[in-house]
N, C-alpha and C. Protein backbone atom coordinates (compact mmCIF):
# COMPACT_ATOMS: atom_id res chain seq x y z
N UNK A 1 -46.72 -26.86 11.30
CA UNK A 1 -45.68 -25.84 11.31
C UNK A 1 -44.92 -25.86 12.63
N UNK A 2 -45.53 -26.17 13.72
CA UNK A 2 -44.56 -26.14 15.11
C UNK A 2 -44.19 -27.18 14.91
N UNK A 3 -44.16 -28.40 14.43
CA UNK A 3 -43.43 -29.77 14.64
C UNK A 3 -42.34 -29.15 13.86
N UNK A 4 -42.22 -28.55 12.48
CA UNK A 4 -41.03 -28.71 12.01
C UNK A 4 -40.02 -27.78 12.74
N UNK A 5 -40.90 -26.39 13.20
CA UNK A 5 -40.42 -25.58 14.45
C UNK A 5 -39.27 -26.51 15.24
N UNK A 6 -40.11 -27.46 16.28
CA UNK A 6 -39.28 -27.92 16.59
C UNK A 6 -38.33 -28.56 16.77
N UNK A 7 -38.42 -29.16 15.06
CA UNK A 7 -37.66 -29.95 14.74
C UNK A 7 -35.89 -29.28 14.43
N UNK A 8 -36.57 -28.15 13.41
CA UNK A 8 -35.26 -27.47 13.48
C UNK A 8 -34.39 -27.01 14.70
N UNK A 9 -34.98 -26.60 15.79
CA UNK A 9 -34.46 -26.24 16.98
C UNK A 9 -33.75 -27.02 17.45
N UNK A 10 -33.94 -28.42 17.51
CA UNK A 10 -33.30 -29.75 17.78
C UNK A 10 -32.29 -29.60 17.24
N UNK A 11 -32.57 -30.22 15.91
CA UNK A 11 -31.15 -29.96 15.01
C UNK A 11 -30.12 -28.84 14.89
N UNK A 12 -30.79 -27.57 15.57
CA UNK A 12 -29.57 -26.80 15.82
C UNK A 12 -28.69 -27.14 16.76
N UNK A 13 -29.41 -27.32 18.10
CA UNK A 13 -29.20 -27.59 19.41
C UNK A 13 -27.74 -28.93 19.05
N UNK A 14 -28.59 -29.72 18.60
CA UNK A 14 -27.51 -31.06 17.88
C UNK A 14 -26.37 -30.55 17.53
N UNK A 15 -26.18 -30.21 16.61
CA UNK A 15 -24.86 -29.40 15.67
C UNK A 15 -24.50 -28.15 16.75
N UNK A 16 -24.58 -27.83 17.69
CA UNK A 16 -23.69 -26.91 18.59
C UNK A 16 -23.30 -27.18 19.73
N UNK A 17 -24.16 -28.44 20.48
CA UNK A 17 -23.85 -28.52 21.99
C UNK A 17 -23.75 -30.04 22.02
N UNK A 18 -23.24 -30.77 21.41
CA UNK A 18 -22.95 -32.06 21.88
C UNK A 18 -22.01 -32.48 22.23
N UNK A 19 -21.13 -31.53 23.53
CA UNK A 19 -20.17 -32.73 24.00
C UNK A 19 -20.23 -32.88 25.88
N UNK A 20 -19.71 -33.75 26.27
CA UNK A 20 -19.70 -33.80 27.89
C UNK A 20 -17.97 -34.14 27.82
N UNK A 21 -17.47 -33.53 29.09
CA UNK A 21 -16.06 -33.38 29.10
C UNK A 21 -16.59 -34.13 30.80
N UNK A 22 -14.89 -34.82 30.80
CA UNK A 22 -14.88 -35.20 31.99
C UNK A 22 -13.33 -35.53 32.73
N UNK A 23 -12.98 -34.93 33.89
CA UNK A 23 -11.03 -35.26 33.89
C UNK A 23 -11.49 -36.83 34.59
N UNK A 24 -9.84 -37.40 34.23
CA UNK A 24 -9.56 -38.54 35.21
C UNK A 24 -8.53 -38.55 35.84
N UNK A 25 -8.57 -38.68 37.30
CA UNK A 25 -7.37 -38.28 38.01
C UNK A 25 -5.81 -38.58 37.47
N UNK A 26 -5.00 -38.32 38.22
CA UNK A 26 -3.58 -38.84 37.52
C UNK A 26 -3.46 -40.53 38.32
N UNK A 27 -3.23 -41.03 37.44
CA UNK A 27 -3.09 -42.78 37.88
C UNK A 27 -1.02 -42.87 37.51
N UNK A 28 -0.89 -43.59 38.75
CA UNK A 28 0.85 -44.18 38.63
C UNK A 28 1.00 -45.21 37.11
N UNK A 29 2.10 -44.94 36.41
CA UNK A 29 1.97 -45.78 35.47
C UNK A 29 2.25 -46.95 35.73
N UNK A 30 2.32 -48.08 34.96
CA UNK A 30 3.23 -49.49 35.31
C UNK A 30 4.52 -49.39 34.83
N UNK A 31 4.94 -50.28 34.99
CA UNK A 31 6.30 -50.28 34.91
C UNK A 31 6.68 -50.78 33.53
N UNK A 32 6.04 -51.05 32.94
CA UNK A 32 6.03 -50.83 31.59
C UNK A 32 6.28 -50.07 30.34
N UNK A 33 5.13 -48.89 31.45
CA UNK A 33 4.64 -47.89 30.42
C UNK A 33 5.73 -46.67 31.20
N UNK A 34 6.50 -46.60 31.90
CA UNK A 34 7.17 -45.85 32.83
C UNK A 34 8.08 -44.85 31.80
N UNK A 35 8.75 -45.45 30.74
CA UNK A 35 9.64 -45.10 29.90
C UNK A 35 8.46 -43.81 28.60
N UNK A 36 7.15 -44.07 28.82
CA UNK A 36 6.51 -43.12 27.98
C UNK A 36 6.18 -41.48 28.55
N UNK A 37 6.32 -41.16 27.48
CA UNK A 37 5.75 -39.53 28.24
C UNK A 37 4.14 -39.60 28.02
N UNK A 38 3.81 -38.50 29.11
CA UNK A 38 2.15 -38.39 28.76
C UNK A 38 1.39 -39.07 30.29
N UNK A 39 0.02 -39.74 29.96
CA UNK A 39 -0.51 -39.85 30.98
C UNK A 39 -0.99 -41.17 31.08
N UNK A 40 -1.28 -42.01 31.96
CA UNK A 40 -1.40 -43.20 31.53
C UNK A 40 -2.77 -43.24 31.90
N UNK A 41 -3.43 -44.12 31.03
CA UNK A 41 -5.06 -44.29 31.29
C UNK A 41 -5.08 -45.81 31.00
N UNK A 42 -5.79 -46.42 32.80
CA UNK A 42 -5.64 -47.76 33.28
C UNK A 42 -6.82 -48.50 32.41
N UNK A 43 -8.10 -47.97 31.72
CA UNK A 43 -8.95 -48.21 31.35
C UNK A 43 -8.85 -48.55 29.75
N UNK A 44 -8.02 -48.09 29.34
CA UNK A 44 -7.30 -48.25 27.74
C UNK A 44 -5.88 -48.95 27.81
N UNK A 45 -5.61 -48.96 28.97
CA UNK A 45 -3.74 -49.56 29.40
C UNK A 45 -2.78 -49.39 28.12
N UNK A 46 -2.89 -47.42 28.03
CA UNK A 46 -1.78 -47.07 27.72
C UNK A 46 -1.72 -45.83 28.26
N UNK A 47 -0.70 -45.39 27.51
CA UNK A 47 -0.26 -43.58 27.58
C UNK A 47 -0.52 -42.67 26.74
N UNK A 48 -1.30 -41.58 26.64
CA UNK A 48 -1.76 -40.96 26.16
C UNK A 48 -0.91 -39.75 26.36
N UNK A 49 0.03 -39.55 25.02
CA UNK A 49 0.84 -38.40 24.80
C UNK A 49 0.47 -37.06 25.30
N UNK A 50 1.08 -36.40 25.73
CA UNK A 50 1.10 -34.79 26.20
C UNK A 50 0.46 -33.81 24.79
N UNK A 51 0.97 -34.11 23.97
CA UNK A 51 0.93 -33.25 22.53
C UNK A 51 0.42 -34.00 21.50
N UNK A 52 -0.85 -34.98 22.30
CA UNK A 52 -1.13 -36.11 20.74
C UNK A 52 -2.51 -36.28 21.75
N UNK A 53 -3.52 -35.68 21.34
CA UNK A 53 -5.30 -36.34 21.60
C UNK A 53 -5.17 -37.73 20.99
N UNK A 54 -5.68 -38.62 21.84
CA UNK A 54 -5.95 -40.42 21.69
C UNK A 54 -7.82 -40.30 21.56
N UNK A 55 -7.70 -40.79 19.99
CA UNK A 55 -9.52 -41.35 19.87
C UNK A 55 -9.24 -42.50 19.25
N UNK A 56 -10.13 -43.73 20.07
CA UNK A 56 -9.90 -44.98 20.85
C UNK A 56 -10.96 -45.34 19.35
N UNK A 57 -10.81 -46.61 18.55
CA UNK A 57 -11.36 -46.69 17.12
C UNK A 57 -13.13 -47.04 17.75
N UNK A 58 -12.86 -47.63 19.05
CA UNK A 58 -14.10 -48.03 19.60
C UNK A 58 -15.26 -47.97 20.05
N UNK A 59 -14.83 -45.98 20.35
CA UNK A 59 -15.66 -45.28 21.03
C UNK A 59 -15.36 -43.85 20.42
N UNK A 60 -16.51 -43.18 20.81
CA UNK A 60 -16.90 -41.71 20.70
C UNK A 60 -16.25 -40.66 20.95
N UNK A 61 -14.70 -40.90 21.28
CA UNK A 61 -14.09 -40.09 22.64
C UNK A 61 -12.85 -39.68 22.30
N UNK A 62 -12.23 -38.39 23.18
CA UNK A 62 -11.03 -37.86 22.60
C UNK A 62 -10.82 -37.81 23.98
N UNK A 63 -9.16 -38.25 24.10
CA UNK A 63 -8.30 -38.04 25.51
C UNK A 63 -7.44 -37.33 25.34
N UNK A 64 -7.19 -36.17 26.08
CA UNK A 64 -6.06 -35.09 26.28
C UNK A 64 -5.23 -35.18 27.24
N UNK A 65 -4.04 -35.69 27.76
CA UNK A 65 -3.18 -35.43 28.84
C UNK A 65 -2.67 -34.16 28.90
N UNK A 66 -3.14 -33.74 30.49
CA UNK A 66 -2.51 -32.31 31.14
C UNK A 66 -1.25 -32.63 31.71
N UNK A 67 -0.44 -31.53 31.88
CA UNK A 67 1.12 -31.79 32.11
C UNK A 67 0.74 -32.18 33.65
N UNK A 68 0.25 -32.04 34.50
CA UNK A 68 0.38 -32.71 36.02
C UNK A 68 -0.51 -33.59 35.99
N UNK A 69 -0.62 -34.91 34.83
CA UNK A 69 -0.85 -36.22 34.44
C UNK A 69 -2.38 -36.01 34.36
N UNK A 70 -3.13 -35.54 34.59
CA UNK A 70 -5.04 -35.42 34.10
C UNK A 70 -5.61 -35.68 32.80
N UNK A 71 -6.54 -36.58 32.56
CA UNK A 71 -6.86 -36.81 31.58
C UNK A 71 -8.13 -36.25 31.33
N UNK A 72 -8.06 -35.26 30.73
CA UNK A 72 -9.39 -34.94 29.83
C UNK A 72 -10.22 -35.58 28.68
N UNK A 73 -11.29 -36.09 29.20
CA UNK A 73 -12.24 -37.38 28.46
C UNK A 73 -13.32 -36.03 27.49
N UNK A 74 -13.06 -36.47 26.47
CA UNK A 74 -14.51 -35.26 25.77
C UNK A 74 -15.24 -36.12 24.99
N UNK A 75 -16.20 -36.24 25.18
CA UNK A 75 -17.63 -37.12 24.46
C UNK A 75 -18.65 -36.73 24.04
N UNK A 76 -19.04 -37.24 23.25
CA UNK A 76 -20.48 -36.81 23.01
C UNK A 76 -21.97 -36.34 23.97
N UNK A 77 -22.58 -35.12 24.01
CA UNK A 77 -23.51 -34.86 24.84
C UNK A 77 -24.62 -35.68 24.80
N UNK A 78 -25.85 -35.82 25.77
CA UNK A 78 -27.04 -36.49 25.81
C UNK A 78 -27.99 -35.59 24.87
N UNK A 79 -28.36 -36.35 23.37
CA UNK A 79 -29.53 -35.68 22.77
C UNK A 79 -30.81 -36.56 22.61
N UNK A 80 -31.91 -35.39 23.09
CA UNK A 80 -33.20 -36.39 22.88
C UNK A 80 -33.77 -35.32 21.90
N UNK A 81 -34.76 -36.21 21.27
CA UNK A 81 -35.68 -35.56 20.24
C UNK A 81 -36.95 -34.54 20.53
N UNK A 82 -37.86 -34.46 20.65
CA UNK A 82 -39.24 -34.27 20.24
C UNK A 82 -40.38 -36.04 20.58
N UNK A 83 -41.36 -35.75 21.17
CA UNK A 83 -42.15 -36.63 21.47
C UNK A 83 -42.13 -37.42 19.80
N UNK A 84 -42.06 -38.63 19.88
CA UNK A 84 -42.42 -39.62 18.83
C UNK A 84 -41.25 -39.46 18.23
N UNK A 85 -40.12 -39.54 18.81
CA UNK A 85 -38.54 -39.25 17.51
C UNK A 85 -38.00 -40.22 18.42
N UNK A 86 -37.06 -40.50 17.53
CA UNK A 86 -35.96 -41.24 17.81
C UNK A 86 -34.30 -40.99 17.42
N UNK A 87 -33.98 -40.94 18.85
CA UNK A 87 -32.43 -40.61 18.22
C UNK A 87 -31.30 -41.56 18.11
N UNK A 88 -31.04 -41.80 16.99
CA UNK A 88 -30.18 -42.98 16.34
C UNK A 88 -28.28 -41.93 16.59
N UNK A 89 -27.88 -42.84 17.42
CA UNK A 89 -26.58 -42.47 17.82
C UNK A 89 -25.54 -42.26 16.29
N UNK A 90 -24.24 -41.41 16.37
CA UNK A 90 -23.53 -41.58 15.61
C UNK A 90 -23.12 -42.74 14.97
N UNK A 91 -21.87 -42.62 14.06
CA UNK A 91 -20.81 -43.82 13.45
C UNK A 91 -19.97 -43.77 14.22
N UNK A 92 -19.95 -45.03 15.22
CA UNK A 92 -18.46 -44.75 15.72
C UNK A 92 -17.19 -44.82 15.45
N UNK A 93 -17.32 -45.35 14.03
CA UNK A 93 -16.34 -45.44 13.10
C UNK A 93 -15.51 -44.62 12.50
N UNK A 94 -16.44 -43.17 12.77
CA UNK A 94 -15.21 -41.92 12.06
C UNK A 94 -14.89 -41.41 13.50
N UNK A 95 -13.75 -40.45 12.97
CA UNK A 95 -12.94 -39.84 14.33
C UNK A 95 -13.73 -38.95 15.36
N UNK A 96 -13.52 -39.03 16.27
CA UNK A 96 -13.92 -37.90 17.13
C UNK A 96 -13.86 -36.76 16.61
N UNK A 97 -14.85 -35.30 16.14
CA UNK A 97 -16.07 -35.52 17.06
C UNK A 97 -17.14 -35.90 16.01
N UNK A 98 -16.51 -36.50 14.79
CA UNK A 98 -17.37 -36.44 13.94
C UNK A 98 -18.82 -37.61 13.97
N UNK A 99 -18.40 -38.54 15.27
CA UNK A 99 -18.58 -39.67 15.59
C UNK A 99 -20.07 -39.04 16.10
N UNK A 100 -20.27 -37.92 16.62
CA UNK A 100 -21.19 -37.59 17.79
C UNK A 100 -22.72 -37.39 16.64
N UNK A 101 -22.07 -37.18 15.34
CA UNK A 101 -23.61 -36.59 14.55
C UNK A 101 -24.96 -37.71 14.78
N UNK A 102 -25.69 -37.75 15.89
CA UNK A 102 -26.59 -38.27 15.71
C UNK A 102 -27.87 -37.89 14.45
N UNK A 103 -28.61 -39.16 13.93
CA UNK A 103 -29.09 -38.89 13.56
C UNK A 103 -30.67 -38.48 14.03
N UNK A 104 -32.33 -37.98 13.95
CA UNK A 104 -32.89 -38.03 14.58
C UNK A 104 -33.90 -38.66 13.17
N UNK A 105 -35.28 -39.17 13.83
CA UNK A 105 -36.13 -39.93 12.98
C UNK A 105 -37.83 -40.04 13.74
N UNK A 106 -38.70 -38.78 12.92
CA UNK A 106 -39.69 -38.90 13.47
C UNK A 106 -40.58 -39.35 12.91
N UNK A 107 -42.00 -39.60 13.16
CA UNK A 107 -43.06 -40.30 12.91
C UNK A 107 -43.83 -39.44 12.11
């Protein structure tokens, strides 16, 4: 009865608190990208619209540009299980944040 205890607790915990946010400073654009509005992020080498969240097909992640060029990174939080579990990461294949549903798998 406490394993499943804590099992459920997990799985709540899962489904309410999984994200980590993080800014990235404002970076100069290139001269390229000069003619776009928004923010440029050197790590994706583009611009990430003012009024358009960018989730990258590759990864877990949603980018927000703030009007004095800051990029707000929001990702998935760190979830661990219960002794003897295993936590099998999302699909990174569907959109942010749906990407984050880990699954968990115990013994």
């Amino acid at each position: 009865m406490h394993k499943v205890f804590v099992l459920v607790c997990v799985i709540l915990l899962v489904n309410t608190a999984y994200t980590a946010v993080s800014l990235l400073p404002k970076v100069p654009k290139p001269p390229q990208f000069e003619h776009e509005e928004g923010c440029y992020n050197k790590d994706l080498n583009m611009v990430v619209p003012y009024d358009a969240p960018h989730s990258p097909q590759d990864e877990c992640a949603q980018y927000s540009c703030f009007a004095d060029g800051t990029i707000k990174v929001t990702t998935c939080g760190v979830v661990a299980g219960p002794a003897g579990c295993v936590v099998i990461p999302g699909d990174v294949s569907k959109p942010y944040p749906d990407c984050c549903q880990p699954e968990i798998k115990c013994n």
